[in-house]
PDB file of N, CA and C in Angstrom:
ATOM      1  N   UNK A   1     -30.311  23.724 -66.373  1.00  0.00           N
ATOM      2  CA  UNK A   1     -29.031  24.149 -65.876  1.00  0.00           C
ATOM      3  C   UNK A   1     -29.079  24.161 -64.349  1.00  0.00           C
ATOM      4  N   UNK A   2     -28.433  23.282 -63.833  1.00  0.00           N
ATOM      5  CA  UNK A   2     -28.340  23.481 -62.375  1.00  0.00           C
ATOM      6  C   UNK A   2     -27.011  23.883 -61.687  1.00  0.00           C
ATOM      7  N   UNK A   3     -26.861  24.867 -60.742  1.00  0.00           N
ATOM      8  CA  UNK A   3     -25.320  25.319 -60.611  1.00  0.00           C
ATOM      9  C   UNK A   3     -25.072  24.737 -59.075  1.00  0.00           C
ATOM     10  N   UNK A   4     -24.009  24.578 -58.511  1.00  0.00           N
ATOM     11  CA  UNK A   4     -23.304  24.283 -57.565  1.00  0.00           C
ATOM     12  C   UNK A   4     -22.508  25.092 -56.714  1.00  0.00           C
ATOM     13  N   UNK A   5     -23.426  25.260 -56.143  1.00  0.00           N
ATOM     14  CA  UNK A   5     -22.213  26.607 -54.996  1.00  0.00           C
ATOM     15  C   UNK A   5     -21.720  25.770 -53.868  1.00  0.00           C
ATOM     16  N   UNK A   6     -20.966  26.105 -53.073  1.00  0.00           N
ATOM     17  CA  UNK A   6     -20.319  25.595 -51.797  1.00  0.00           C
ATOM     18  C   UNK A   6     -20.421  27.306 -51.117  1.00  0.00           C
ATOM     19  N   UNK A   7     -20.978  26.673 -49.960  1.00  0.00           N
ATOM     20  CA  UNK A   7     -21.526  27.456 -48.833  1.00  0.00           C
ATOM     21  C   UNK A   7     -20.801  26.987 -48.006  1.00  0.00           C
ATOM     22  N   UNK A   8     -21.406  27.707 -46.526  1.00  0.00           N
ATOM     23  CA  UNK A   8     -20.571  27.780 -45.232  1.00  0.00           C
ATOM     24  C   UNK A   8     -21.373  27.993 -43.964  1.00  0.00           C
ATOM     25  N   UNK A   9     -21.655  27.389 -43.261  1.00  0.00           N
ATOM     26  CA  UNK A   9     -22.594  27.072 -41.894  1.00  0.00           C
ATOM     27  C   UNK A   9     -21.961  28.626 -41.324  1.00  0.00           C
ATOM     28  N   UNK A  10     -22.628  28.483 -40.021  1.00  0.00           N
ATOM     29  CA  UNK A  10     -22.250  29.573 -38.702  1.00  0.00           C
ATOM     30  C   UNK A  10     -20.900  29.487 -38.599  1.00  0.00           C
ATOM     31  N   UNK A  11     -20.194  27.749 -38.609  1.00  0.00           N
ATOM     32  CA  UNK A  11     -19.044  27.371 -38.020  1.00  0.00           C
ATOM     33  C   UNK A  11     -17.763  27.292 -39.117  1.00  0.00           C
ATOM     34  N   UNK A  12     -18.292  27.708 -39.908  1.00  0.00           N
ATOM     35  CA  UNK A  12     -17.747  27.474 -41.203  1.00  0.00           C
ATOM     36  C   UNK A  12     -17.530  25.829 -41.669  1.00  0.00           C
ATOM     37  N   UNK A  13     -18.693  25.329 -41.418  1.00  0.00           N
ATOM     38  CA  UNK A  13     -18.517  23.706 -41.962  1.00  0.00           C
ATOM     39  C   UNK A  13     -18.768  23.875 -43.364  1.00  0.00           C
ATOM     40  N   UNK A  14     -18.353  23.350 -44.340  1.00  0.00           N
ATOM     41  CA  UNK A  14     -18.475  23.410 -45.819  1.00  0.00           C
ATOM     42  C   UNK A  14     -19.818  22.857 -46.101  1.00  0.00           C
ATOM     43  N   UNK A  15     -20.756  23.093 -47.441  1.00  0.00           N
ATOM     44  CA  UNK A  15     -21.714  22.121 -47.867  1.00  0.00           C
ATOM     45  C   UNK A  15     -21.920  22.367 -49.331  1.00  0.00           C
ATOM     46  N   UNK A  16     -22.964  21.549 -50.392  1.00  0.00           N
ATOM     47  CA  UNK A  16     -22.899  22.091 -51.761  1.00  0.00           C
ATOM     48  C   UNK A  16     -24.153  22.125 -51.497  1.00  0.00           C
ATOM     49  N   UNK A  17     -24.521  23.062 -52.116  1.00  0.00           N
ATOM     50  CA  UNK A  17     -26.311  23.079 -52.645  1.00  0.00           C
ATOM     51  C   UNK A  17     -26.080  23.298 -54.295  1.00  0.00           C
ATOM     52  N   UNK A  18     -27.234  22.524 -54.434  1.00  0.00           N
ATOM     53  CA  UNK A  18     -27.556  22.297 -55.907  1.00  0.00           C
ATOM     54  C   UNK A  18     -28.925  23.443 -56.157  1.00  0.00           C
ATOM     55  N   UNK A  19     -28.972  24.025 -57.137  1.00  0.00           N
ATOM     56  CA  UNK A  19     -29.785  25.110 -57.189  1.00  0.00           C
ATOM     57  C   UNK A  19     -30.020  25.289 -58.536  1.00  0.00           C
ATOM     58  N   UNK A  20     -31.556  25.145 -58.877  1.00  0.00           N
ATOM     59  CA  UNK A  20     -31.951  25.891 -60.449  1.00  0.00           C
ATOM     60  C   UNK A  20     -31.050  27.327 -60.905  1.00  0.00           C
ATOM     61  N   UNK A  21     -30.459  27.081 -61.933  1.00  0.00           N
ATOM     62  CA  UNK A  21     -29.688  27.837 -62.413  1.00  0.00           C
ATOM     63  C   UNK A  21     -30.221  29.579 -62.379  1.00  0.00           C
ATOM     64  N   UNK A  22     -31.549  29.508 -62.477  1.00  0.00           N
ATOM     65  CA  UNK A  22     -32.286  31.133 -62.709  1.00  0.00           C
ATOM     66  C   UNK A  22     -32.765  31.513 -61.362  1.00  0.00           C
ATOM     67  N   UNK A  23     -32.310  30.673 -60.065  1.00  0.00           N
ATOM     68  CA  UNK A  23     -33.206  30.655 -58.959  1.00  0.00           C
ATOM     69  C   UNK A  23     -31.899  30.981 -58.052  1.00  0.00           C
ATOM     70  N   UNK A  24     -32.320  31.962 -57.163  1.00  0.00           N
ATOM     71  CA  UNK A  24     -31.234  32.012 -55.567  1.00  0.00           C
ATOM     72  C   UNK A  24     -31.849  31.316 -54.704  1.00  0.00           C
ATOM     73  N   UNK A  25     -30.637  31.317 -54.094  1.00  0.00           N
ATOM     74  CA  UNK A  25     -31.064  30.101 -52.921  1.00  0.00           C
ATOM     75  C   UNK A  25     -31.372  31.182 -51.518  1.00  0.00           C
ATOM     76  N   UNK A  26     -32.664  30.844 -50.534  1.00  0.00           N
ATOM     77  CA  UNK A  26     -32.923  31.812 -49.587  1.00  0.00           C
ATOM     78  C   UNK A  26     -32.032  30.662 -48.527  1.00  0.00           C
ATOM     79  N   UNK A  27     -30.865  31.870 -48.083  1.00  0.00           N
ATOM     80  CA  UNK A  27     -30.075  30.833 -47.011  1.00  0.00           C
ATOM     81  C   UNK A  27     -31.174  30.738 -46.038  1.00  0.00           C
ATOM     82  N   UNK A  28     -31.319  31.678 -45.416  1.00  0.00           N
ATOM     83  CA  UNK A  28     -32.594  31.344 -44.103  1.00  0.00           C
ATOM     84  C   UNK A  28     -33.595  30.371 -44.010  1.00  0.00           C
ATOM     85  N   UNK A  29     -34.133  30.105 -44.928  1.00  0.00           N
ATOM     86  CA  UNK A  29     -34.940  28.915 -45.001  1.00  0.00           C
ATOM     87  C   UNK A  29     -34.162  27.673 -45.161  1.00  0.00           C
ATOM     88  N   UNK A  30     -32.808  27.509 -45.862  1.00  0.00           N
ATOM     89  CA  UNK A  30     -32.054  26.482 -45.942  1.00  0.00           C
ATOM     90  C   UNK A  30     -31.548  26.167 -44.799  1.00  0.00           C
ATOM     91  N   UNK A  31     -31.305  27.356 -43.841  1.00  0.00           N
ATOM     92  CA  UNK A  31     -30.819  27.203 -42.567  1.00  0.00           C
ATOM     93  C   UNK A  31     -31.386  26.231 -41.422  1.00  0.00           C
ATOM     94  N   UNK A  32     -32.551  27.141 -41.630  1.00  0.00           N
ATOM     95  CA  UNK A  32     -33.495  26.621 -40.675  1.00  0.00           C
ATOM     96  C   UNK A  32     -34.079  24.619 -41.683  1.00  0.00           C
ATOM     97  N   UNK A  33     -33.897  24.556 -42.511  1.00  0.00           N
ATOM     98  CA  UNK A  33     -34.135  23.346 -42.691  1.00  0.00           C
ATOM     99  C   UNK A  33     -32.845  21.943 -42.568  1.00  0.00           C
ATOM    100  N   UNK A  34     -31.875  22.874 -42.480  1.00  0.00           N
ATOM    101  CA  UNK A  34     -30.658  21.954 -42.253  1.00  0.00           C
ATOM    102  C   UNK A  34     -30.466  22.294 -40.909  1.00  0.00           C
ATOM    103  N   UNK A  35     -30.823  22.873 -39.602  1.00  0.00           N
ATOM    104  CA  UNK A  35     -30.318  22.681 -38.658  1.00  0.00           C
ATOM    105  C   UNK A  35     -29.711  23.472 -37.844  1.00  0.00           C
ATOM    106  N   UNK A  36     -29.408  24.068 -38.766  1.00  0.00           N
ATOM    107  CA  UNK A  36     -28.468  25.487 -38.654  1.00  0.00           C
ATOM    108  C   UNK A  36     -28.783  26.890 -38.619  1.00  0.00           C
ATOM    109  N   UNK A  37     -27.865  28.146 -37.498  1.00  0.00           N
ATOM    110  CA  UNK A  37     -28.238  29.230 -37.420  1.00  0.00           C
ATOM    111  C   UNK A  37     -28.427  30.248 -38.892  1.00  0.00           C
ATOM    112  N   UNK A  38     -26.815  29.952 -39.465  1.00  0.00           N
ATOM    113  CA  UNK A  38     -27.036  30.617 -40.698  1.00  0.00           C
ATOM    114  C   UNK A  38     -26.219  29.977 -41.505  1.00  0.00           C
ATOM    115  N   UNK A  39     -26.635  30.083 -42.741  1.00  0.00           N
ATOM    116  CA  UNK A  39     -26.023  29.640 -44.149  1.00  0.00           C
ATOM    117  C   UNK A  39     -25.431  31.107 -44.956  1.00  0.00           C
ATOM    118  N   UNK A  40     -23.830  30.969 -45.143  1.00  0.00           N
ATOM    119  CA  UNK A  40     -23.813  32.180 -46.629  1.00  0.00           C
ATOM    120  C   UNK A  40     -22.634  31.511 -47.521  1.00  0.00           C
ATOM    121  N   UNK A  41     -22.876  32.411 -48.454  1.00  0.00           N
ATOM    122  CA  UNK A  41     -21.681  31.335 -49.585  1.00  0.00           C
ATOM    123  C   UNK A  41     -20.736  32.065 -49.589  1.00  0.00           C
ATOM    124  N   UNK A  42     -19.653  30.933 -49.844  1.00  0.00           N
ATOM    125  CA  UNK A  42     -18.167  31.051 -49.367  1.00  0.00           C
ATOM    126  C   UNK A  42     -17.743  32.171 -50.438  1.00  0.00           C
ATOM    127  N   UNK A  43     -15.979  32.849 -50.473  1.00  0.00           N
ATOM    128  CA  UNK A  43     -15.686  33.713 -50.885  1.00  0.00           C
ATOM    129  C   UNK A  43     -15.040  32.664 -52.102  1.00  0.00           C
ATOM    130  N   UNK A  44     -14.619  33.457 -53.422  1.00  0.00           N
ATOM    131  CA  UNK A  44     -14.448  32.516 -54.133  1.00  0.00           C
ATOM    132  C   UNK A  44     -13.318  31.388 -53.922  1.00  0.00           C
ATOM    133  N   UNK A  45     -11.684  32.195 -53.184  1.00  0.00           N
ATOM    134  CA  UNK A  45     -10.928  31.357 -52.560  1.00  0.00           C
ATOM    135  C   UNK A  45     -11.153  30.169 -51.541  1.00  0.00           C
ATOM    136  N   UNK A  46     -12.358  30.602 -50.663  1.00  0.00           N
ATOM    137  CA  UNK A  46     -12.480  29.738 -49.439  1.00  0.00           C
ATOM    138  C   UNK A  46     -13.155  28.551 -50.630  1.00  0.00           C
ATOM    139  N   UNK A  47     -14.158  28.834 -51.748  1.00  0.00           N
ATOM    140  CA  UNK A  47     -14.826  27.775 -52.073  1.00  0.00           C
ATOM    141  C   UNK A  47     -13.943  27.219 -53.471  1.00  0.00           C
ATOM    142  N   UNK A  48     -12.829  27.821 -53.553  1.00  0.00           N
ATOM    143  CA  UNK A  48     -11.465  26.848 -54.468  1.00  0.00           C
ATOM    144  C   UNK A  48     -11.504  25.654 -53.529  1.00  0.00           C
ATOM    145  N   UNK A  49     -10.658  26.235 -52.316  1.00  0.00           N
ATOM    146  CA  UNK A  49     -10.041  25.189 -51.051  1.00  0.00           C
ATOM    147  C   UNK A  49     -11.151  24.406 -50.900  1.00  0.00           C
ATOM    148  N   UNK A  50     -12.124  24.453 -50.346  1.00  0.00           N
ATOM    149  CA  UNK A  50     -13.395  23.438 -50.520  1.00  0.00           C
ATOM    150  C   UNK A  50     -13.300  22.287 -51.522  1.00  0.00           C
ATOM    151  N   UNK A  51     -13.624  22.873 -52.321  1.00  0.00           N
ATOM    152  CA  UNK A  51     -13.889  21.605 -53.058  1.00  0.00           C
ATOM    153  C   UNK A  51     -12.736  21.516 -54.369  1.00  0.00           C
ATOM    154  N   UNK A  52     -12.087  21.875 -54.320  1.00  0.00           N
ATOM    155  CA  UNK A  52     -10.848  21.591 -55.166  1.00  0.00           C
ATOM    156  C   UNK A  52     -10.964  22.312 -56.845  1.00  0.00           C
ATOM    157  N   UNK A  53     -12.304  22.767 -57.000  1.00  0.00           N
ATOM    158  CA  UNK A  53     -12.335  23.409 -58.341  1.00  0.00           C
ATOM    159  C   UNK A  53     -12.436  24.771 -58.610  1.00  0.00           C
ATOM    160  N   UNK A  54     -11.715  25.460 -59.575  1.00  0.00           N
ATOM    161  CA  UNK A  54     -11.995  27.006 -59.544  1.00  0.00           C
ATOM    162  C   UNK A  54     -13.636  27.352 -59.974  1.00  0.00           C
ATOM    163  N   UNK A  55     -13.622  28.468 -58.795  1.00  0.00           N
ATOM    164  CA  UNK A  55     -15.188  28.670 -59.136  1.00  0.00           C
ATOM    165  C   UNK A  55     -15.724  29.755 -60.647  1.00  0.00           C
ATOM    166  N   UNK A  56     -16.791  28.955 -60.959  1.00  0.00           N
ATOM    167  CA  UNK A  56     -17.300  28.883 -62.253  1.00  0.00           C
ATOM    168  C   UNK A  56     -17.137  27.781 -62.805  1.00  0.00           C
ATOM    169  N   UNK A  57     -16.132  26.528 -62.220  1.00  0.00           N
ATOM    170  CA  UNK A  57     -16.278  25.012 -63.123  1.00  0.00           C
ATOM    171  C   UNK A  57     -16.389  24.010 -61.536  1.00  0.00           C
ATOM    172  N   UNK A  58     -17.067  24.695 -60.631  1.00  0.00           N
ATOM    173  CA  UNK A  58     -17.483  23.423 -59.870  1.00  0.00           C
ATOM    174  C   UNK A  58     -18.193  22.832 -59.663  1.00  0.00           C
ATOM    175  N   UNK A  59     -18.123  21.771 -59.335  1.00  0.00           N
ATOM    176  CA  UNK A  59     -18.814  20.416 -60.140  1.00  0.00           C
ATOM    177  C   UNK A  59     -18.618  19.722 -58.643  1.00  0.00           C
ATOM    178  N   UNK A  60     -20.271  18.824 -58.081  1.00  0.00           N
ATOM    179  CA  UNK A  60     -20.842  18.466 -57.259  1.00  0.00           C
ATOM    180  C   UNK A  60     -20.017  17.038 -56.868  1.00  0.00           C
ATOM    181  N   UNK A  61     -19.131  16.265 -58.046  1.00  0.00           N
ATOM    182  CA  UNK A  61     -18.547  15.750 -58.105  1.00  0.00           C
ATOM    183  C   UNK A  61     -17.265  15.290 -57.870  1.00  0.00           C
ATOM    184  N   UNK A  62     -16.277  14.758 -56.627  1.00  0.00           N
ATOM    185  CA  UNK A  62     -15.165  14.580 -56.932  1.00  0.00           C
ATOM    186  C   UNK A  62     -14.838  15.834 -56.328  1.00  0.00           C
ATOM    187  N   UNK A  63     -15.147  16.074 -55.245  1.00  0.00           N
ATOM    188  CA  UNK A  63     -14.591  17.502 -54.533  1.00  0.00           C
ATOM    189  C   UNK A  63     -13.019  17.122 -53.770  1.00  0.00           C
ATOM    190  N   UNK A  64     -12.620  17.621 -53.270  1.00  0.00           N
ATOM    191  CA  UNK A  64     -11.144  17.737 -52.366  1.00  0.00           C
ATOM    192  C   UNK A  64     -11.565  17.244 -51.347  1.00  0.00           C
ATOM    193  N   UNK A  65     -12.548  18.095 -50.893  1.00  0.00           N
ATOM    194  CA  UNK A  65     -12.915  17.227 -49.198  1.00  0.00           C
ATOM    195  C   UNK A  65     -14.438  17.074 -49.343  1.00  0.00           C
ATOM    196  N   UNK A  66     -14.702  16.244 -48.639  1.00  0.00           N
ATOM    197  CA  UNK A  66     -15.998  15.730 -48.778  1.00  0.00           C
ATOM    198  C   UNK A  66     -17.169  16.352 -47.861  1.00  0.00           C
ATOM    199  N   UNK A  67     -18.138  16.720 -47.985  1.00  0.00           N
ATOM    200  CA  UNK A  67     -19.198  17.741 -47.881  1.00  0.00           C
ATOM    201  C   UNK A  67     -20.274  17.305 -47.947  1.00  0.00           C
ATOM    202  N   UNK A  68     -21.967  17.689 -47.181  1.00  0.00           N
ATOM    203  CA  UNK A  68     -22.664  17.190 -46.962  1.00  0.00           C
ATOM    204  C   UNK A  68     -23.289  18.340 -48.626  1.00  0.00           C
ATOM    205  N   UNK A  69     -24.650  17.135 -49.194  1.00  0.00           N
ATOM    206  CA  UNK A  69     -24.894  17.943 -50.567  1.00  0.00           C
ATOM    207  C   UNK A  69     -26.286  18.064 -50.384  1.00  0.00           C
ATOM    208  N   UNK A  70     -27.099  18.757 -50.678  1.00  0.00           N
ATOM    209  CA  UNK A  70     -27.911  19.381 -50.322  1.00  0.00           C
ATOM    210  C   UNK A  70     -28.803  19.778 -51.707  1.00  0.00           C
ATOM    211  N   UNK A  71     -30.114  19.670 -52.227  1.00  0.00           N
ATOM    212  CA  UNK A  71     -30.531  19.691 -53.625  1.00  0.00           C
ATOM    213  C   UNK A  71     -31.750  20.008 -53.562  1.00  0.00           C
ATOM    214  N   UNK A  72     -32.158  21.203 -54.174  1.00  0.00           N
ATOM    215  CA  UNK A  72     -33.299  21.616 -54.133  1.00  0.00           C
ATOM    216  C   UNK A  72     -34.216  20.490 -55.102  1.00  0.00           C
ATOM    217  N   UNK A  73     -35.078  20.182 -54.254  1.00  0.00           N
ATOM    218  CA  UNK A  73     -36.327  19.112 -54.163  1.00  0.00           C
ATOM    219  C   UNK A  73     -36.616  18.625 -55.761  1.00  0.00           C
ATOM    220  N   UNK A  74     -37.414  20.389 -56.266  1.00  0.00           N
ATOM    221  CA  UNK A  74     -37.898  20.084 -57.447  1.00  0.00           C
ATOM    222  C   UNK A  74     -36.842  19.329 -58.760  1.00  0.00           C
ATOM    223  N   UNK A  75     -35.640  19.962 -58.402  1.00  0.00           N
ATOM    224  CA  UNK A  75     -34.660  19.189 -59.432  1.00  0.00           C
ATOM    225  C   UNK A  75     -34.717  17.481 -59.712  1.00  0.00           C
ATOM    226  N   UNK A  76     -34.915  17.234 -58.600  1.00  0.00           N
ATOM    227  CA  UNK A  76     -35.657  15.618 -59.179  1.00  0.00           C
ATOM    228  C   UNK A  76     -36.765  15.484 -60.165  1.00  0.00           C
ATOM    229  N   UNK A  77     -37.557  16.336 -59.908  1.00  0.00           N
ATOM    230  CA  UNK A  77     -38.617  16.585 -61.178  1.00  0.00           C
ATOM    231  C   UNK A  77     -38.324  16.575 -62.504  1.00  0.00           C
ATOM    232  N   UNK A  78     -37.457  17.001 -62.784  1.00  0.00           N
ATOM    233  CA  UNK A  78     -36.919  17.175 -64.459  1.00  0.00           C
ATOM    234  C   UNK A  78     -36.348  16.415 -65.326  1.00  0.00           C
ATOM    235  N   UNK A  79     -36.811  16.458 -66.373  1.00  0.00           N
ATOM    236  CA  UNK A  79     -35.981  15.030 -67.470  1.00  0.00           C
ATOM    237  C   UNK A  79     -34.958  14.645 -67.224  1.00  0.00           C
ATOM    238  N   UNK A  80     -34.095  15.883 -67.668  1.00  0.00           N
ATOM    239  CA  UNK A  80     -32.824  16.063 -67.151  1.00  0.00           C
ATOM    240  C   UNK A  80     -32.127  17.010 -67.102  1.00  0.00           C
ATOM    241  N   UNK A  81     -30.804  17.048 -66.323  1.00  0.00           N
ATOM    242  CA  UNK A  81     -29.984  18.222 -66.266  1.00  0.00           C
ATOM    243  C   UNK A  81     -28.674  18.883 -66.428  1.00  0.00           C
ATOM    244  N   UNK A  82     -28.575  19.619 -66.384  1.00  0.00           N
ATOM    245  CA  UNK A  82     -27.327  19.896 -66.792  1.00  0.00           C
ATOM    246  C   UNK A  82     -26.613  20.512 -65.889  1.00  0.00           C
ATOM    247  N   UNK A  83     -25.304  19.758 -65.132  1.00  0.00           N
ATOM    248  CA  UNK A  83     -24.463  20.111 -64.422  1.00  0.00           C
ATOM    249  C   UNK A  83     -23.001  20.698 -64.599  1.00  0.00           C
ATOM    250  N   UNK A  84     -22.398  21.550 -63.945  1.00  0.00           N
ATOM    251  CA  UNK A  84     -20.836  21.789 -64.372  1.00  0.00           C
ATOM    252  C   UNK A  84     -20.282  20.228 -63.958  1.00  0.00           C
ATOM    253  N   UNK A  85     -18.972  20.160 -64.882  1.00  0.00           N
ATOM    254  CA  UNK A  85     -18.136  18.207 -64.514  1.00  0.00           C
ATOM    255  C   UNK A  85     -16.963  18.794 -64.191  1.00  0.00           C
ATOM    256  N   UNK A  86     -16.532  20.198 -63.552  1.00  0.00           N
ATOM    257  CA  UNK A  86     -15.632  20.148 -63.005  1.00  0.00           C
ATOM    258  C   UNK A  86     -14.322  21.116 -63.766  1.00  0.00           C
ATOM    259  N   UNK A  87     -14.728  21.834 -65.087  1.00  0.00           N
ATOM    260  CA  UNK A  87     -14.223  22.547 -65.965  1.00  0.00           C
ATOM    261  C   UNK A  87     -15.251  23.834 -66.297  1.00  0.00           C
ATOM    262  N   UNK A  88     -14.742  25.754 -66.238  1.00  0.00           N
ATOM    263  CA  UNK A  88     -15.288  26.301 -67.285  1.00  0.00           C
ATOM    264  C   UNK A  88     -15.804  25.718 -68.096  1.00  0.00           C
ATOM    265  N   UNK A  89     -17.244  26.040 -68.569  1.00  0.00           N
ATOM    266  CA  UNK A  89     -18.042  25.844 -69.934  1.00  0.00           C
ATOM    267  C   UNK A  89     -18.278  24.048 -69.934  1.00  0.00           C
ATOM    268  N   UNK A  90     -18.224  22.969 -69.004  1.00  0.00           N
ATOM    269  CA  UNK A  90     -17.964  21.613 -69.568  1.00  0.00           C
ATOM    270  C   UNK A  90     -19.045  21.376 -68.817  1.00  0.00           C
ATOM    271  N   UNK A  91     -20.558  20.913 -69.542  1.00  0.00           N
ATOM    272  CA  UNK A  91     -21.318  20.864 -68.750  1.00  0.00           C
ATOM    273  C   UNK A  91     -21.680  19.008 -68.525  1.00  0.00           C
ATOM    274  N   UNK A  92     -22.534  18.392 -67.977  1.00  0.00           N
ATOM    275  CA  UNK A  92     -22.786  17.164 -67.858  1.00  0.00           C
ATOM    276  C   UNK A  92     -23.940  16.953 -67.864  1.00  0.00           C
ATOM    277  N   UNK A  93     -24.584  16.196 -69.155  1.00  0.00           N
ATOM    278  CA  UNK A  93     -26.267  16.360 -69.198  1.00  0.00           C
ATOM    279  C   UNK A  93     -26.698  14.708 -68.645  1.00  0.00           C
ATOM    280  N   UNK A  94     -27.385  14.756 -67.586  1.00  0.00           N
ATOM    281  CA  UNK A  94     -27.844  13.395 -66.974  1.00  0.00           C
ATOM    282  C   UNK A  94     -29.201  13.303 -66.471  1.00  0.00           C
ATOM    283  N   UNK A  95     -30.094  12.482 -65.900  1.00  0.00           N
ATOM    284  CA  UNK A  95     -30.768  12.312 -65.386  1.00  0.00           C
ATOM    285  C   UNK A  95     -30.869  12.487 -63.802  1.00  0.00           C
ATOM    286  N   UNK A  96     -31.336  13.520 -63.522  1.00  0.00           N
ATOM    287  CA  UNK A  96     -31.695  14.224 -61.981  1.00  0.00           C
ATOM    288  C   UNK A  96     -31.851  13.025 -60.843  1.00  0.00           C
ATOM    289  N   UNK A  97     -32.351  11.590 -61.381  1.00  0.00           N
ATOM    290  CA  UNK A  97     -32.264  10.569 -60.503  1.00  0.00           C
ATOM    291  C   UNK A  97     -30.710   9.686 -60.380  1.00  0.00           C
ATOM    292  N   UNK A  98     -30.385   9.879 -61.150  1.00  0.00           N
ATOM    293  CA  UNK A  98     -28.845   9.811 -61.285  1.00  0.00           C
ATOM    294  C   UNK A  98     -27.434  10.530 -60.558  1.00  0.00           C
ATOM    295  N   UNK A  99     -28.332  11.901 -60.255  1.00  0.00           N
ATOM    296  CA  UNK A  99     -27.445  12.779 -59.355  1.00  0.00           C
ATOM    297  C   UNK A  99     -27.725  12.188 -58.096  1.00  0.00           C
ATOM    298  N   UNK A 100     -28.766  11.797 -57.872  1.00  0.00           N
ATOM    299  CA  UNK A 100     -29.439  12.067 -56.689  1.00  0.00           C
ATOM    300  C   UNK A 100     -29.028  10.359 -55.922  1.00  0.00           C
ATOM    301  N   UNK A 101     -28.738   9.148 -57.019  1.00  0.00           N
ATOM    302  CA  UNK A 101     -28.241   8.096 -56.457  1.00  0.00           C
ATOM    303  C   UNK A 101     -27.201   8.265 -55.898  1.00  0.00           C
ATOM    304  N   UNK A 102     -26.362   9.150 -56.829  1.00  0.00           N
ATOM    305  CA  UNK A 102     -24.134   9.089 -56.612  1.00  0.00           C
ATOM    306  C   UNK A 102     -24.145   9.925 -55.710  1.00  0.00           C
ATOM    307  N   UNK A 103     -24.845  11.368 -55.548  1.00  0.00           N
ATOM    308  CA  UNK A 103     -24.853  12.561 -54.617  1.00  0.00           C
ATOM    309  C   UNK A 103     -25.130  12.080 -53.398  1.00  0.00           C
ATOM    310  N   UNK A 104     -26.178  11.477 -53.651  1.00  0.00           N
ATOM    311  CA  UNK A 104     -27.479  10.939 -51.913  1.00  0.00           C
ATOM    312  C   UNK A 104     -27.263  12.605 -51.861  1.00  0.00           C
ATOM    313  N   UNK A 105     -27.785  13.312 -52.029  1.00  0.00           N
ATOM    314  CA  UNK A 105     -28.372  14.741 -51.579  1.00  0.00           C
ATOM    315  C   UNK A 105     -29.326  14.546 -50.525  1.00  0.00           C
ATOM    316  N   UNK A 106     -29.686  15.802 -49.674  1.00  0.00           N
ATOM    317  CA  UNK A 106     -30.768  15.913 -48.706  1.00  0.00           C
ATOM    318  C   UNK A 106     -31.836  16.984 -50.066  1.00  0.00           C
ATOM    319  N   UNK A 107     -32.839  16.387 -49.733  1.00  0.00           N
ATOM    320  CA  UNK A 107     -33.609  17.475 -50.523  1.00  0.00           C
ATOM    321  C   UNK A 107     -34.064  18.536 -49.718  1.00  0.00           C
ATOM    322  N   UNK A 108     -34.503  19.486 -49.844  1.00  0.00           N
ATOM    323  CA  UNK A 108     -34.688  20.940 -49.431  1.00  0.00           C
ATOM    324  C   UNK A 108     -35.706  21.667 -49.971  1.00  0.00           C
ATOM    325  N   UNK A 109     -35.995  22.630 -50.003  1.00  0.00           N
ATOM    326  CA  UNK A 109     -36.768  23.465 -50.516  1.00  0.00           C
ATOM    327  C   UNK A 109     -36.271  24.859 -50.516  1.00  0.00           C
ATOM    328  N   UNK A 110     -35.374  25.268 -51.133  1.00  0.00           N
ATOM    329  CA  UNK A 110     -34.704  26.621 -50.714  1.00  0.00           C
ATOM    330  C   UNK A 110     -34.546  27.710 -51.228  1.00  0.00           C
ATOM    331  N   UNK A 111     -35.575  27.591 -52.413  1.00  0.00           N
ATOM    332  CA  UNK A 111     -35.538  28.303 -53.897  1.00  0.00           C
ATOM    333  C   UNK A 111     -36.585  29.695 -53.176  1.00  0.00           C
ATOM    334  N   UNK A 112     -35.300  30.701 -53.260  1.00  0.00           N
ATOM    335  CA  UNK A 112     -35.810  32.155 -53.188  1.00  0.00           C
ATOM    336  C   UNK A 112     -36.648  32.673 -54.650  1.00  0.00           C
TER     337      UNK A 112
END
């Protein structure tokens, strides 16, 4: 299970991180590996407007505005995974190298 949050720089620039479903993401270390002073995740409205889906069915996919994506490392590791497609409860089971062609993610290491 991998979930999809949309976060928010210092400046409020939008981004998605992809994150093991049982795992938080340590913004500070994400920060400091993307560039940036600080990382926190958006409020649930700011991250509707983001990416165009109500949160709990957003999906890395097919956002409103387009956003830099960001994927914790090890998730390439795994058979495969299971993503939200953009609906409550509708999940998308694929191959982690598959996200990672259509996404082009930055990989990271950000798993608190």
């Amino acid at each position: 299970m991998i979930k999809t949050l949309i976060m928010e720089d210092e400046n409020k620039r939008p981004l998605i991180v992809l994150m093991h479903g049982d795992r938080e993401v340590g913004t500070g270390m994400l920060a400091k590996q993307i560039g940036v002073k600080k990382v926190h995740p958006c409020d649930p409205k700011t991250a509707d407007k983001h990416s165009g889906y109500q949160v709990g069915g957003t999906s890395p996919f097919g956002t409103r505005h387009p956003m830099p994506v960001y994927m914790e490392a090890s998730i390439v590791e795994l058979e495969r995974i299971y993503i939200n497609g953009g609906k409550r409860g509708f999940l998308i089971g694929m191959d982690p190298k598959e996200t990672q062609r259509v996404l082009r993610p930055v990989l990271v290491s950000a798993a608190a």
